[in-house]
N, C-alpha and C. Protein backbone atom coordinates (compact mmCIF):
# COMPACT_ATOMS: atom_id res chain seq x y z
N UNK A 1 -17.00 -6.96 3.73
CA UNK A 1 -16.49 -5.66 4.10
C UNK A 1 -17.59 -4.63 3.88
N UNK A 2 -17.87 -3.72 4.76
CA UNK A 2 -18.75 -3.02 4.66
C UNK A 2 -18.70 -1.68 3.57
N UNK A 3 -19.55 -1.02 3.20
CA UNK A 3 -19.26 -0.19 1.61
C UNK A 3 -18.72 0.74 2.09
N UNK A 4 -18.42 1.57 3.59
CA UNK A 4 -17.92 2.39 3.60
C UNK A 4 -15.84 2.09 3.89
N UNK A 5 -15.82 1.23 4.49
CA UNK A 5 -14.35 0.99 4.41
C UNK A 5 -13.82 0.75 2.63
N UNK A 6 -14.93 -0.06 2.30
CA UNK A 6 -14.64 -0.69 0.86
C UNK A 6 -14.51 0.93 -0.09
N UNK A 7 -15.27 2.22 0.31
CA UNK A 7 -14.92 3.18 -0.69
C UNK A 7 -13.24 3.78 -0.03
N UNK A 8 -13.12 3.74 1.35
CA UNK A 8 -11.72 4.26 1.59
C UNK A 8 -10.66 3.84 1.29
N UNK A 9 -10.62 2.17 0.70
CA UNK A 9 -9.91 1.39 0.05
C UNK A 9 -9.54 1.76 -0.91
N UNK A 10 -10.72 2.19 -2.24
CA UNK A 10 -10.41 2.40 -3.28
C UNK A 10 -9.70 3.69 -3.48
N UNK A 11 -10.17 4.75 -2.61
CA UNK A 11 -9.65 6.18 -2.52
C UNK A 11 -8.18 6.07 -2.43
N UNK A 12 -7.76 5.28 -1.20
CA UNK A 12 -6.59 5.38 -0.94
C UNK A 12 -5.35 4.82 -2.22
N UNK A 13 -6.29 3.29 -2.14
CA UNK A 13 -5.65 3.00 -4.12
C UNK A 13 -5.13 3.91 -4.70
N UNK A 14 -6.14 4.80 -5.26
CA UNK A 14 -5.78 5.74 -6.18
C UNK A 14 -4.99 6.85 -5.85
N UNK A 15 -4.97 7.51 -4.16
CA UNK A 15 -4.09 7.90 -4.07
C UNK A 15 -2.86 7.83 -3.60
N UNK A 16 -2.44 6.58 -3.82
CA UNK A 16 -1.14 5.46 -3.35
C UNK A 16 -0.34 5.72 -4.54
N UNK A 17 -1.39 4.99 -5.85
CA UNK A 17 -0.92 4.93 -7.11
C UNK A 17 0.55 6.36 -7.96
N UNK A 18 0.72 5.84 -8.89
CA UNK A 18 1.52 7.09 -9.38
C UNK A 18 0.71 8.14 -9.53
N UNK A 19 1.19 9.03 -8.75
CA UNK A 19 0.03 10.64 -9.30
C UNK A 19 -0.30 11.10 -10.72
N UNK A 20 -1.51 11.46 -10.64
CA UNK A 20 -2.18 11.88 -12.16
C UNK A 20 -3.21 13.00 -11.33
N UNK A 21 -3.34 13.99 -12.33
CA UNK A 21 -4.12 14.97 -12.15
C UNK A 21 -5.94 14.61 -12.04
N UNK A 22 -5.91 13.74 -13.01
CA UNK A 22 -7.19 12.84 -13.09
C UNK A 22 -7.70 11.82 -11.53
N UNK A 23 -6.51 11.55 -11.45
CA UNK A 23 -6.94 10.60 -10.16
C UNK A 23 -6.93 11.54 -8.62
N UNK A 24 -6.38 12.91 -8.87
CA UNK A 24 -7.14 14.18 -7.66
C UNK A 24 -8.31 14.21 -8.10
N UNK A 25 -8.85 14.56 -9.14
CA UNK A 25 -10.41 15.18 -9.47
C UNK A 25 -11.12 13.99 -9.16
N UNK A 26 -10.69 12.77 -9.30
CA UNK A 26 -11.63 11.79 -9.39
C UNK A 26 -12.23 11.41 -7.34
N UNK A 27 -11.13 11.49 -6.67
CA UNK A 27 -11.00 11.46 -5.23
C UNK A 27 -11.74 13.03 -4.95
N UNK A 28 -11.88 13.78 -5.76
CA UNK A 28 -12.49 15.45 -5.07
C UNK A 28 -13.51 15.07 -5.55
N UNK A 29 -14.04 14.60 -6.58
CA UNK A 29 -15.67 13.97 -6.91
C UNK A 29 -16.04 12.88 -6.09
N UNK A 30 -15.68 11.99 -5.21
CA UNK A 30 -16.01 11.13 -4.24
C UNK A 30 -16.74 11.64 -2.87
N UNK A 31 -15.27 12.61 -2.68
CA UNK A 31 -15.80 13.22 -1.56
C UNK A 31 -17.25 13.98 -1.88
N UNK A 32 -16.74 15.05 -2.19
CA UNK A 32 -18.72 15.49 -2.79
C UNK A 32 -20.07 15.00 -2.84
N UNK A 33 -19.55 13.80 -3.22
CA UNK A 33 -21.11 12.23 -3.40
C UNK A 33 -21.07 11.49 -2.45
N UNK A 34 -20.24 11.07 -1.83
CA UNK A 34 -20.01 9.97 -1.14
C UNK A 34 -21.07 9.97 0.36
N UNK A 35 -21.65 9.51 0.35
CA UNK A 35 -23.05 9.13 1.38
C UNK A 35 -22.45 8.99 2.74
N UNK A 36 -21.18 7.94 2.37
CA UNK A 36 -20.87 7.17 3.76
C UNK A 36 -20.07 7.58 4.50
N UNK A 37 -19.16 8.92 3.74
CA UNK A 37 -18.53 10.09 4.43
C UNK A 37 -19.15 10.93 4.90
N UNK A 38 -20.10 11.27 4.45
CA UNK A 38 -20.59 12.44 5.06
C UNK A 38 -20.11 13.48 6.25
N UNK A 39 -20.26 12.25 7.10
CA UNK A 39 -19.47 13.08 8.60
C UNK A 39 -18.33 13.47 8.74
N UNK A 40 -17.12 12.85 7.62
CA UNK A 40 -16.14 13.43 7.87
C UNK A 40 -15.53 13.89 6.56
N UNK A 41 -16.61 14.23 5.94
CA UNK A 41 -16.16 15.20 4.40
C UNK A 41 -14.74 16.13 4.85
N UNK A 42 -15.42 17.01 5.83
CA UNK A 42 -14.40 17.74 6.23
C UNK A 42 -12.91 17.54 5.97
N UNK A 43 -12.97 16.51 7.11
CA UNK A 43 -11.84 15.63 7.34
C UNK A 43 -10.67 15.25 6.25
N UNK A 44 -11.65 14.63 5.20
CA UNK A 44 -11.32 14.37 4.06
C UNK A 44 -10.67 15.33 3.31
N UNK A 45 -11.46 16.60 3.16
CA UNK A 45 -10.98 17.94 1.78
C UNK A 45 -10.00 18.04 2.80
N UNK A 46 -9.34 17.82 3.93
CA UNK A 46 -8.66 18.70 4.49
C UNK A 46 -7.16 17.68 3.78
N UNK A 47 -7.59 16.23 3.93
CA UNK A 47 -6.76 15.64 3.14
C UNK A 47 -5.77 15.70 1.72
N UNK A 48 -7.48 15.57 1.05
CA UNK A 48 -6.88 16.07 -0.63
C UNK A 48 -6.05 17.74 -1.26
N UNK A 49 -6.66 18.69 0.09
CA UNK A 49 -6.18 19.74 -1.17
C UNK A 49 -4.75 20.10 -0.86
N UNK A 50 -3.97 19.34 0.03
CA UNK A 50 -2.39 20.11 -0.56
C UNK A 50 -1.95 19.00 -1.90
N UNK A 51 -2.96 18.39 -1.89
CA UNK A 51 -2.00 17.64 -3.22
C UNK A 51 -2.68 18.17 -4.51
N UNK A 52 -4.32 18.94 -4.13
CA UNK A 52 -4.51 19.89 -5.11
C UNK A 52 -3.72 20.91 -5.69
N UNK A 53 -3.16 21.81 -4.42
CA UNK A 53 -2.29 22.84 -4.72
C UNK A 53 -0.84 22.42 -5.19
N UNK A 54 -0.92 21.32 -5.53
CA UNK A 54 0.88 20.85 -5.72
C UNK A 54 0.45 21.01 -7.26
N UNK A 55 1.62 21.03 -8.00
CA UNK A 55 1.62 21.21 -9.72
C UNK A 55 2.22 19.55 -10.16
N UNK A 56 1.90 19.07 -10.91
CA UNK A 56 2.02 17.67 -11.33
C UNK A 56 3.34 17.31 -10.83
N UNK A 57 4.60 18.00 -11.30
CA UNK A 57 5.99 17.87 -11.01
C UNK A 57 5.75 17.88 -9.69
N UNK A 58 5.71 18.59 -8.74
CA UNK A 58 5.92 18.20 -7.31
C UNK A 58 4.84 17.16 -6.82
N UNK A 59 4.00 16.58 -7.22
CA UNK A 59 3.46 15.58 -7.31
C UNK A 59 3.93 14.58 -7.35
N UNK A 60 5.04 14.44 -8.76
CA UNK A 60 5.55 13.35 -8.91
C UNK A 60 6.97 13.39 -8.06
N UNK A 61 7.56 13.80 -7.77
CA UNK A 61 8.59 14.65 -6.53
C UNK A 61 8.45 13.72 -5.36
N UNK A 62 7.32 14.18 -4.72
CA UNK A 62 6.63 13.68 -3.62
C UNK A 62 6.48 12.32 -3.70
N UNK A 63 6.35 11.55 -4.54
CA UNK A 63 5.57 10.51 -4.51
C UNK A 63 7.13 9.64 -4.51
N UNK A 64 7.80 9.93 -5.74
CA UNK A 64 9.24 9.27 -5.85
C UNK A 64 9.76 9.39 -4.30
N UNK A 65 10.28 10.50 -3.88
CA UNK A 65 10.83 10.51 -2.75
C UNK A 65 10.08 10.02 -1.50
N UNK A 66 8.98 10.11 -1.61
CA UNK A 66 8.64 9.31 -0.65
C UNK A 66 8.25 7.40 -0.32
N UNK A 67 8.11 6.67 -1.70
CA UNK A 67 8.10 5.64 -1.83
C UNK A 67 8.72 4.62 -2.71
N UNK A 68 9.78 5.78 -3.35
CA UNK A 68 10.48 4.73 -4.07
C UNK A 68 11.77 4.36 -3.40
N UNK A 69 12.10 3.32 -3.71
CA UNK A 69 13.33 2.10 -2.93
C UNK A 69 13.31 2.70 -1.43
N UNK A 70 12.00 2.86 -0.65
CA UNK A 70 12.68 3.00 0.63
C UNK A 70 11.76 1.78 1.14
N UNK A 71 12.97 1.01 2.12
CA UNK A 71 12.51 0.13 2.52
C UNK A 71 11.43 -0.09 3.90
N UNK A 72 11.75 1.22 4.76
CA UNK A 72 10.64 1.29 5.49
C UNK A 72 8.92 1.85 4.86
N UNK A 73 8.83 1.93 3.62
CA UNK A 73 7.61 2.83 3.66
C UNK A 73 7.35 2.89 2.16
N UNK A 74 7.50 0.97 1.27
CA UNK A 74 7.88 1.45 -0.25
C UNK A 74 5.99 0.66 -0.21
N UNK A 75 5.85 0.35 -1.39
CA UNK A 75 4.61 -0.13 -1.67
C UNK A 75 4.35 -1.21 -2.14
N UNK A 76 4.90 -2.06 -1.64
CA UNK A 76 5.84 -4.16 -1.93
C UNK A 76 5.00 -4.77 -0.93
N UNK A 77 4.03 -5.67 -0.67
CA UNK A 77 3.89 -6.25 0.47
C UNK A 77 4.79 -7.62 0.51
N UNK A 78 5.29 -7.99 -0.05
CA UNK A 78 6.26 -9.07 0.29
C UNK A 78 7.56 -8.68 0.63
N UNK A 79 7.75 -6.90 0.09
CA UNK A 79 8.95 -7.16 0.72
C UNK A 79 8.80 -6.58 1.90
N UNK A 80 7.97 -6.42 2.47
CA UNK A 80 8.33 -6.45 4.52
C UNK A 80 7.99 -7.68 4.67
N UNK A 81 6.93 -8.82 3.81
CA UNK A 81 7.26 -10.30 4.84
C UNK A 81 8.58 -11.08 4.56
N UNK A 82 8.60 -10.57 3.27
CA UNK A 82 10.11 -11.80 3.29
C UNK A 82 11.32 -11.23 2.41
N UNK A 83 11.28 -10.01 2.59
CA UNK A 83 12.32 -9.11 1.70
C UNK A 83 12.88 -9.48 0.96
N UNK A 84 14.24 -9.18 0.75
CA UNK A 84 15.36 -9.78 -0.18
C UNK A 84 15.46 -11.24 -0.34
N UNK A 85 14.69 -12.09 -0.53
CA UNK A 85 14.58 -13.82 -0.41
C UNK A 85 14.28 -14.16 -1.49
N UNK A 86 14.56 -15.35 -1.77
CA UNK A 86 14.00 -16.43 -2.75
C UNK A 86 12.54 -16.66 -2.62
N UNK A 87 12.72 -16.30 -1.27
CA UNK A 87 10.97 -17.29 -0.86
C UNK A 87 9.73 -16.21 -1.67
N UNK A 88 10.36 -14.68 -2.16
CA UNK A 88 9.43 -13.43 -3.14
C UNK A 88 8.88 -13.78 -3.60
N UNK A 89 9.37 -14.76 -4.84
CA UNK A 89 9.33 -14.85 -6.04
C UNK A 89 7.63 -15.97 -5.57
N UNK A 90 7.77 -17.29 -4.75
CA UNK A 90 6.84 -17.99 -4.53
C UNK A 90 5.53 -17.29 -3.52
N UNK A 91 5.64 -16.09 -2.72
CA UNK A 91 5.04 -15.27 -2.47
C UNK A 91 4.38 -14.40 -3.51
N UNK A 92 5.28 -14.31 -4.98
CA UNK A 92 3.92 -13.62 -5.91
C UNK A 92 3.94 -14.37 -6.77
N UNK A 93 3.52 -15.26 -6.73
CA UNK A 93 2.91 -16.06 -7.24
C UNK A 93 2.04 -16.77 -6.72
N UNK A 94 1.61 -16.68 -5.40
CA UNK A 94 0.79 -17.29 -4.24
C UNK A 94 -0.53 -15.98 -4.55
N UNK A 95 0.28 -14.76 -4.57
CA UNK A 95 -0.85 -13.81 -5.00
C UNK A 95 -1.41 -13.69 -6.36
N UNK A 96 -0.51 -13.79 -6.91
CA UNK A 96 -1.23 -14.16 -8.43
C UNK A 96 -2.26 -14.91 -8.24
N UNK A 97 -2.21 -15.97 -8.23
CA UNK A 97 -2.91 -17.01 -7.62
C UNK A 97 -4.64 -16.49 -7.13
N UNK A 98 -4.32 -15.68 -6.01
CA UNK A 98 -5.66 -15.02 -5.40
C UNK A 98 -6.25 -14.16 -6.35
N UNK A 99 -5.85 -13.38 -6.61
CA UNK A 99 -6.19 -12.55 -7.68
C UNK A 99 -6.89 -13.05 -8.66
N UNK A 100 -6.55 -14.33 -9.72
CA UNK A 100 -6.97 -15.07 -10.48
C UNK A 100 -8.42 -15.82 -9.40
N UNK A 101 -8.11 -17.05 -8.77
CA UNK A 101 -8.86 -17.11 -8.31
C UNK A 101 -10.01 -16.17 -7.87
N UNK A 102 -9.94 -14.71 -7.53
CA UNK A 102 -11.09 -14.13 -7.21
C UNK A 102 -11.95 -13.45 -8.49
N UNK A 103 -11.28 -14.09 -9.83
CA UNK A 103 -11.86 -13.26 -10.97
C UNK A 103 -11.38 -12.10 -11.54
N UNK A 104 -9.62 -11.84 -11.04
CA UNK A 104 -9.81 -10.35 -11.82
C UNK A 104 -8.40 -10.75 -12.10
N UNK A 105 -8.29 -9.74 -13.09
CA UNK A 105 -6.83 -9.71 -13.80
C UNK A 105 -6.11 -8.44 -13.01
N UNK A 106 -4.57 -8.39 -13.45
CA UNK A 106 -3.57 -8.00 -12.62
C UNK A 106 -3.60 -6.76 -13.63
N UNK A 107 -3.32 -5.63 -13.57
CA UNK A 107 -2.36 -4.80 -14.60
C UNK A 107 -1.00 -5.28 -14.61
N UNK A 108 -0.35 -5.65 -15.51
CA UNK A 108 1.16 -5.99 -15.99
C UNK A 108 2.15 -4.93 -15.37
N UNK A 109 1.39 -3.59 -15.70
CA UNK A 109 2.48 -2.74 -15.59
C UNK A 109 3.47 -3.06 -13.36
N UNK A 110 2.54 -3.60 -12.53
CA UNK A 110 3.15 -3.90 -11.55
C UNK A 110 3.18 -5.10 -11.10
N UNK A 111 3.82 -5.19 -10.13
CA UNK A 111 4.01 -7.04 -9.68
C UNK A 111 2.76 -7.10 -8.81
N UNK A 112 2.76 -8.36 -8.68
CA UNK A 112 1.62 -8.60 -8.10
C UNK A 112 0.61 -8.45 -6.38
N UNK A 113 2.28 -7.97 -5.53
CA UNK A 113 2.41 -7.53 -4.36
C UNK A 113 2.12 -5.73 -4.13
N UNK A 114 1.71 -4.99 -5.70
CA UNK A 114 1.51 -3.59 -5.63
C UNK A 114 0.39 -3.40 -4.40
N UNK A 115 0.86 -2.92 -2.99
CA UNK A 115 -0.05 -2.27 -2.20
C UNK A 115 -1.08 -1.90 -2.50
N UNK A 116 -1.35 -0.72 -3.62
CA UNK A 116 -2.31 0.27 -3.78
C UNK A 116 -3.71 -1.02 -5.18
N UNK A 117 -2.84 -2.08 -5.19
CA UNK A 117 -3.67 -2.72 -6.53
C UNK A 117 -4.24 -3.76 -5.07
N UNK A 118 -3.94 -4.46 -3.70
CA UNK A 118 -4.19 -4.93 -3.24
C UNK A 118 -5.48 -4.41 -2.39
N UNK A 119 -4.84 -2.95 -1.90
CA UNK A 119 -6.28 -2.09 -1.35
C UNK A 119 -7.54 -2.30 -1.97
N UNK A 120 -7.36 -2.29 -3.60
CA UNK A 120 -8.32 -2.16 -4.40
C UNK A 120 -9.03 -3.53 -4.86
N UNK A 121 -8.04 -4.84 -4.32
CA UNK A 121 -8.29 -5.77 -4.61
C UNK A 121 -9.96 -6.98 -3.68
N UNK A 122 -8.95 -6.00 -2.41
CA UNK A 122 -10.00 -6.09 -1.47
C UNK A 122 -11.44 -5.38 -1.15
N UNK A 123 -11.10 -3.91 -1.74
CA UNK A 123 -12.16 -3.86 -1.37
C UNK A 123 -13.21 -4.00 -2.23
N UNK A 124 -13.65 -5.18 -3.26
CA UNK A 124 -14.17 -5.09 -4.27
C UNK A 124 -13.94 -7.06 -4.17
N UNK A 125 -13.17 -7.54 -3.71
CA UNK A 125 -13.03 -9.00 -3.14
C UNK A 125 -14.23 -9.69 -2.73
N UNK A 126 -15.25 -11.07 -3.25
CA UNK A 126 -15.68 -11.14 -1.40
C UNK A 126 -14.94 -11.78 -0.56
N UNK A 127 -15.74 -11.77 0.24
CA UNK A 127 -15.11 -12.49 1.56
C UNK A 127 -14.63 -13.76 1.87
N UNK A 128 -13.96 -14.54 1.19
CA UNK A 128 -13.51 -15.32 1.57
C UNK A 128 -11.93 -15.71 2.38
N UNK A 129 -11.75 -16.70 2.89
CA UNK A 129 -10.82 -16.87 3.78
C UNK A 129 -9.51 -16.73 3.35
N UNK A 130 -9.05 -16.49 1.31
CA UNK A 130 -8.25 -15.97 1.09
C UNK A 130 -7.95 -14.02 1.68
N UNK A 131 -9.11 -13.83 1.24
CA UNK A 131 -9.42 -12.27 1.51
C UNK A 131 -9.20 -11.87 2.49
N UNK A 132 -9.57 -12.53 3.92
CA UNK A 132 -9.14 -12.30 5.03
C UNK A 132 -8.07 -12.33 5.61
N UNK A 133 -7.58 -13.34 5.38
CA UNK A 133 -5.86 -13.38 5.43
C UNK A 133 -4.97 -12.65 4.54
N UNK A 134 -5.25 -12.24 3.52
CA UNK A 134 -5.02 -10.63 2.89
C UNK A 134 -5.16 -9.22 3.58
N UNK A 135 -6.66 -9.39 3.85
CA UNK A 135 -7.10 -8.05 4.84
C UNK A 135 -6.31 -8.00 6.09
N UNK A 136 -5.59 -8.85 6.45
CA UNK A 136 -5.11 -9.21 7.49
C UNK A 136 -3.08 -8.85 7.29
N UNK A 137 -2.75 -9.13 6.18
CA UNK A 137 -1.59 -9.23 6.20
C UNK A 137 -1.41 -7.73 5.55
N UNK A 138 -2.33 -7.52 4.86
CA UNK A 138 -2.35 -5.89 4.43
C UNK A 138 -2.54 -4.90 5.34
N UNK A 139 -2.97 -5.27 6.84
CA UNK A 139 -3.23 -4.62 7.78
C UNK A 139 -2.18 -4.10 8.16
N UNK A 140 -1.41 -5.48 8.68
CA UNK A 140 0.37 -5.41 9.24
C UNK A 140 1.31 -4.91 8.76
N UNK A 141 0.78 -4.66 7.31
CA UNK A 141 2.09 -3.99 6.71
C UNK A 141 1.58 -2.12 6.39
N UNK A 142 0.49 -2.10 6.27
CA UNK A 142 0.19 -0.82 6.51
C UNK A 142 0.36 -0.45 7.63
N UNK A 143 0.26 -1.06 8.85
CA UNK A 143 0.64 -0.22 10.34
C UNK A 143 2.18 -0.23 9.94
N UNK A 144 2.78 -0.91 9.50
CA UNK A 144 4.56 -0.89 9.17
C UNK A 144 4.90 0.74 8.77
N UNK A 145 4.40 0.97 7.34
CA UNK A 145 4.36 1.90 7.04
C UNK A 145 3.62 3.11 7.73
N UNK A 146 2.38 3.14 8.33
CA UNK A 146 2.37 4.46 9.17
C UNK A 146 2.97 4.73 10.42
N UNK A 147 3.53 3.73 10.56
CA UNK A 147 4.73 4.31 11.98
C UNK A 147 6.04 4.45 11.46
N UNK A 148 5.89 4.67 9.98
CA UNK A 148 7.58 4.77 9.68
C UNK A 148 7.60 5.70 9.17
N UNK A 149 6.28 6.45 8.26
CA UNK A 149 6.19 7.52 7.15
C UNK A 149 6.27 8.70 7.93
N UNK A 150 6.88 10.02 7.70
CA UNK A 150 7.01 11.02 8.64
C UNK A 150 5.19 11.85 8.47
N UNK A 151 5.27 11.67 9.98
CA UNK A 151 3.79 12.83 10.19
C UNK A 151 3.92 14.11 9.60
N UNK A 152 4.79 14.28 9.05
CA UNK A 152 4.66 15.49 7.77
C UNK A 152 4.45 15.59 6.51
N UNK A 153 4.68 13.89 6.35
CA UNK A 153 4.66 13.85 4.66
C UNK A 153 3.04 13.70 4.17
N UNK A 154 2.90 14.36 3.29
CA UNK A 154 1.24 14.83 2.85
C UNK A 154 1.00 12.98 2.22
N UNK A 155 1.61 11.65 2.49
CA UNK A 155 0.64 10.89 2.15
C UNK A 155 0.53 10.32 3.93
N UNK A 156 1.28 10.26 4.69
CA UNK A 156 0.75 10.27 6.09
C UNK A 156 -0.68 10.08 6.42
N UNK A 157 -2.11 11.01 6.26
CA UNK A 157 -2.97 10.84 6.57
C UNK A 157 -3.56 10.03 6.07
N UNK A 158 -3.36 9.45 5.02
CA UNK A 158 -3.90 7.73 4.33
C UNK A 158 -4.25 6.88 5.18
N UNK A 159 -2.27 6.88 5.68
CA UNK A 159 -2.53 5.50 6.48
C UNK A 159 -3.01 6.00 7.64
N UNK A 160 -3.00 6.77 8.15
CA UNK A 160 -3.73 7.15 9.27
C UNK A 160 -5.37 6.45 9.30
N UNK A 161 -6.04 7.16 8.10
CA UNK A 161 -7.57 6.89 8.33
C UNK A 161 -7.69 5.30 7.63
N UNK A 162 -6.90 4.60 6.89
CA UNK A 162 -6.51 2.88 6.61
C UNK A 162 -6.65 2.83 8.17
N UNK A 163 -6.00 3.11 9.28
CA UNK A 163 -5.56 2.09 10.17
C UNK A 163 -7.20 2.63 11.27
N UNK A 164 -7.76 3.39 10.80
CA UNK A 164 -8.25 4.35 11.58
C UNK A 164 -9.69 3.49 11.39
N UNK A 165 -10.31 3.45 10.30
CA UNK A 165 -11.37 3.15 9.75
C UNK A 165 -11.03 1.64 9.29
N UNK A 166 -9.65 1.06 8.46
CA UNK A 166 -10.60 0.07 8.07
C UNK A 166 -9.53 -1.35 8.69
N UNK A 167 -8.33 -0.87 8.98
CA UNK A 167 -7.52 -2.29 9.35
C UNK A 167 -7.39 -2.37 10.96
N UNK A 168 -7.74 -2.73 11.56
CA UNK A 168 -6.87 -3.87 12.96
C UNK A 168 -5.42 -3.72 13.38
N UNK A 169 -4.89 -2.66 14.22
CA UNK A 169 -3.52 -2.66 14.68
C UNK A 169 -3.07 -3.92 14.98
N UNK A 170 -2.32 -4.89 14.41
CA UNK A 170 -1.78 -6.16 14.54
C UNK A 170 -0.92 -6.07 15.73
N UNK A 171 -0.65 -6.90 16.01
CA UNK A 171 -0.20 -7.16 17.91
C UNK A 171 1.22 -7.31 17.41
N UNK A 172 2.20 -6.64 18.42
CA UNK A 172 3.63 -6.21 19.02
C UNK A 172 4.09 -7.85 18.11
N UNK A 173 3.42 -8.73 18.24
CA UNK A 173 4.19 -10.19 18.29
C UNK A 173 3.88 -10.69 16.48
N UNK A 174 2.67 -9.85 16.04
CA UNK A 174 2.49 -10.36 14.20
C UNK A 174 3.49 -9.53 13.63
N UNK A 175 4.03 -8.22 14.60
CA UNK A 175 5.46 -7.27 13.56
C UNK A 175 6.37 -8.10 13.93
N UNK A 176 6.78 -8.41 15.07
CA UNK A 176 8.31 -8.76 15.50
C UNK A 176 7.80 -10.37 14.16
N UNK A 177 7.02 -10.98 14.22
CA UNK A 177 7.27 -12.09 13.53
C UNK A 177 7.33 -11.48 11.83
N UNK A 178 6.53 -10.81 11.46
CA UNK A 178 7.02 -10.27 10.08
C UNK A 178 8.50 -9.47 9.81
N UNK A 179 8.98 -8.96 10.89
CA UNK A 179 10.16 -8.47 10.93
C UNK A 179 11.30 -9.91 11.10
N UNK A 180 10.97 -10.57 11.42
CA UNK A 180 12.24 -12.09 12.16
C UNK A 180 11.91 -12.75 10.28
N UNK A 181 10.79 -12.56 9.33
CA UNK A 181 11.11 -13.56 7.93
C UNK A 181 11.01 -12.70 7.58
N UNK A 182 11.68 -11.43 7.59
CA UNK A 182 11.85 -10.28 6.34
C UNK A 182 13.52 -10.75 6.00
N UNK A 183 14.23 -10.98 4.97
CA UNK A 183 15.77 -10.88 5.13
C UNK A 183 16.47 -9.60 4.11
N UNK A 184 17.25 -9.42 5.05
CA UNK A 184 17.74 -8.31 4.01
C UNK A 184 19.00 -8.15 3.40
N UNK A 185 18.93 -7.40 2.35
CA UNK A 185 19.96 -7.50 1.61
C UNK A 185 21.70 -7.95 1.74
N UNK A 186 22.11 -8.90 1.33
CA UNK A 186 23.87 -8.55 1.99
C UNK A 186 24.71 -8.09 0.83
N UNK A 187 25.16 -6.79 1.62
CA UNK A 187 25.93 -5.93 0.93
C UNK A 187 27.42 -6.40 1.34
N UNK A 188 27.83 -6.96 1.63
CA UNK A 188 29.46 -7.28 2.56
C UNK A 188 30.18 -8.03 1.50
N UNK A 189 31.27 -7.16 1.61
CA UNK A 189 32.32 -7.50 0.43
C UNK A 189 32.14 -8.63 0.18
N UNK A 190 32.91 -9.02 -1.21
CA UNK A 190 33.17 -10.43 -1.50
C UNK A 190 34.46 -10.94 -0.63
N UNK A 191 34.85 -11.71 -0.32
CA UNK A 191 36.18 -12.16 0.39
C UNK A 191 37.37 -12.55 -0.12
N UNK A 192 37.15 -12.67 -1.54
CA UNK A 192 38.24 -12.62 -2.97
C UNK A 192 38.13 -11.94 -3.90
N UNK A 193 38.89 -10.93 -4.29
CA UNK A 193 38.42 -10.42 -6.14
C UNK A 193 37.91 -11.72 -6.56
N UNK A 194 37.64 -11.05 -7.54
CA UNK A 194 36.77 -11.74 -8.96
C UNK A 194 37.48 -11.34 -10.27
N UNK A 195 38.39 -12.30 -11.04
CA UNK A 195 39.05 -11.80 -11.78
C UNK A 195 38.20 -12.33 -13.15
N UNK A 196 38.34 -11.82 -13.99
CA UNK A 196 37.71 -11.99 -15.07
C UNK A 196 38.58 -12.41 -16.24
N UNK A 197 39.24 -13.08 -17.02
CA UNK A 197 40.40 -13.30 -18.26
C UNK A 197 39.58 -12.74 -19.44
């Protein structure tokens, strides 16, 4: 992966992650240095500063409401391939797996399918044919999410410049097939009480 997708990776990581005041300054010191932006510094500050001007609380506001338990646009990559399933559980553990294999440890605090720990996983990965089929399945599910996230919501331009700069729009036929082994939840009554003595 080349160093300039590999720094938009990490950027985006961090600003995927739970918001911290530290992890704006740290993304406003990138831009500033960063060689391989250059041309579109612009572009960039135009990115970071409404989340400058936000105060930590609407920070964290933003971030809840926009990615927690929603299923079009949460930050799970297994659950758009195989959602509500049994088959999860052997899906992270398939990533565990990579992870280990590539030399690095997980933070505990998330499962092992955390989006923003996968961005970061890759771009700092080498290249091997696990990685690619990562870079690949991380592609599909980030185009998932930027055609679902509203073009108003201030993390919108992420995936924009993700799909823009560093992933591959996956073909009409890799969604409909990630959409056909996603399963989802069944909520439908039980068909008897449940009595309890």
């Amino acid at each position: 992966m080349r160093e300039k997708e590999a720094e938009l990776l990490l950027v985006a990581a961090h600003l995927l992650d739970y918001p911290s005041k530290q992890t704006i300054e740290m993304v406003q010191e990138w831009i500033n240095t960063s060689n391989h932006w250059s041309m579109e510094r612009n572009q960039l500050q135009l990115l970071i500063r409404p989340f400058q001007m936000m105060s930590f609380i609407e920070l964290e506001k933003l971030y809840v409401n926009t990615f927690d338990l929603k299923a079009e646009i949460g930050l799970y990559l297994t659950a758009y391939e195989v959602g509500d399933s049994n088959k999860r559980g052997a899906s992270l553990i398939q990533l565990q797996k990579i992870i280990n294999q590539a030399g690095f440890e997980r933070n505990d605090k998330e499962l092992a399918d955390y989006i923003p720990m996968l961005y970061e996983l890759i771009a700092i990965m080498e290249e091997t044919d696990d990685a690619i089929r990562l870079w690949k399945r991380l592609g599909t599910v980030t185009q998932t999410i930027y055609q679902n996230i509203p073009k108003t919501n201030l993390y919108f331009p992420i995936f924009e410049l993700l799909m823009t700069y560093v992933f591959e729009a996956p073909s009409d036929k890799e969604l409909e097939e990630m959409e056909r082994n996603r399963e989802t939840t069944d909520l439908a009554e039980l068909p008897y009480p449940i009595m309890y003595n």
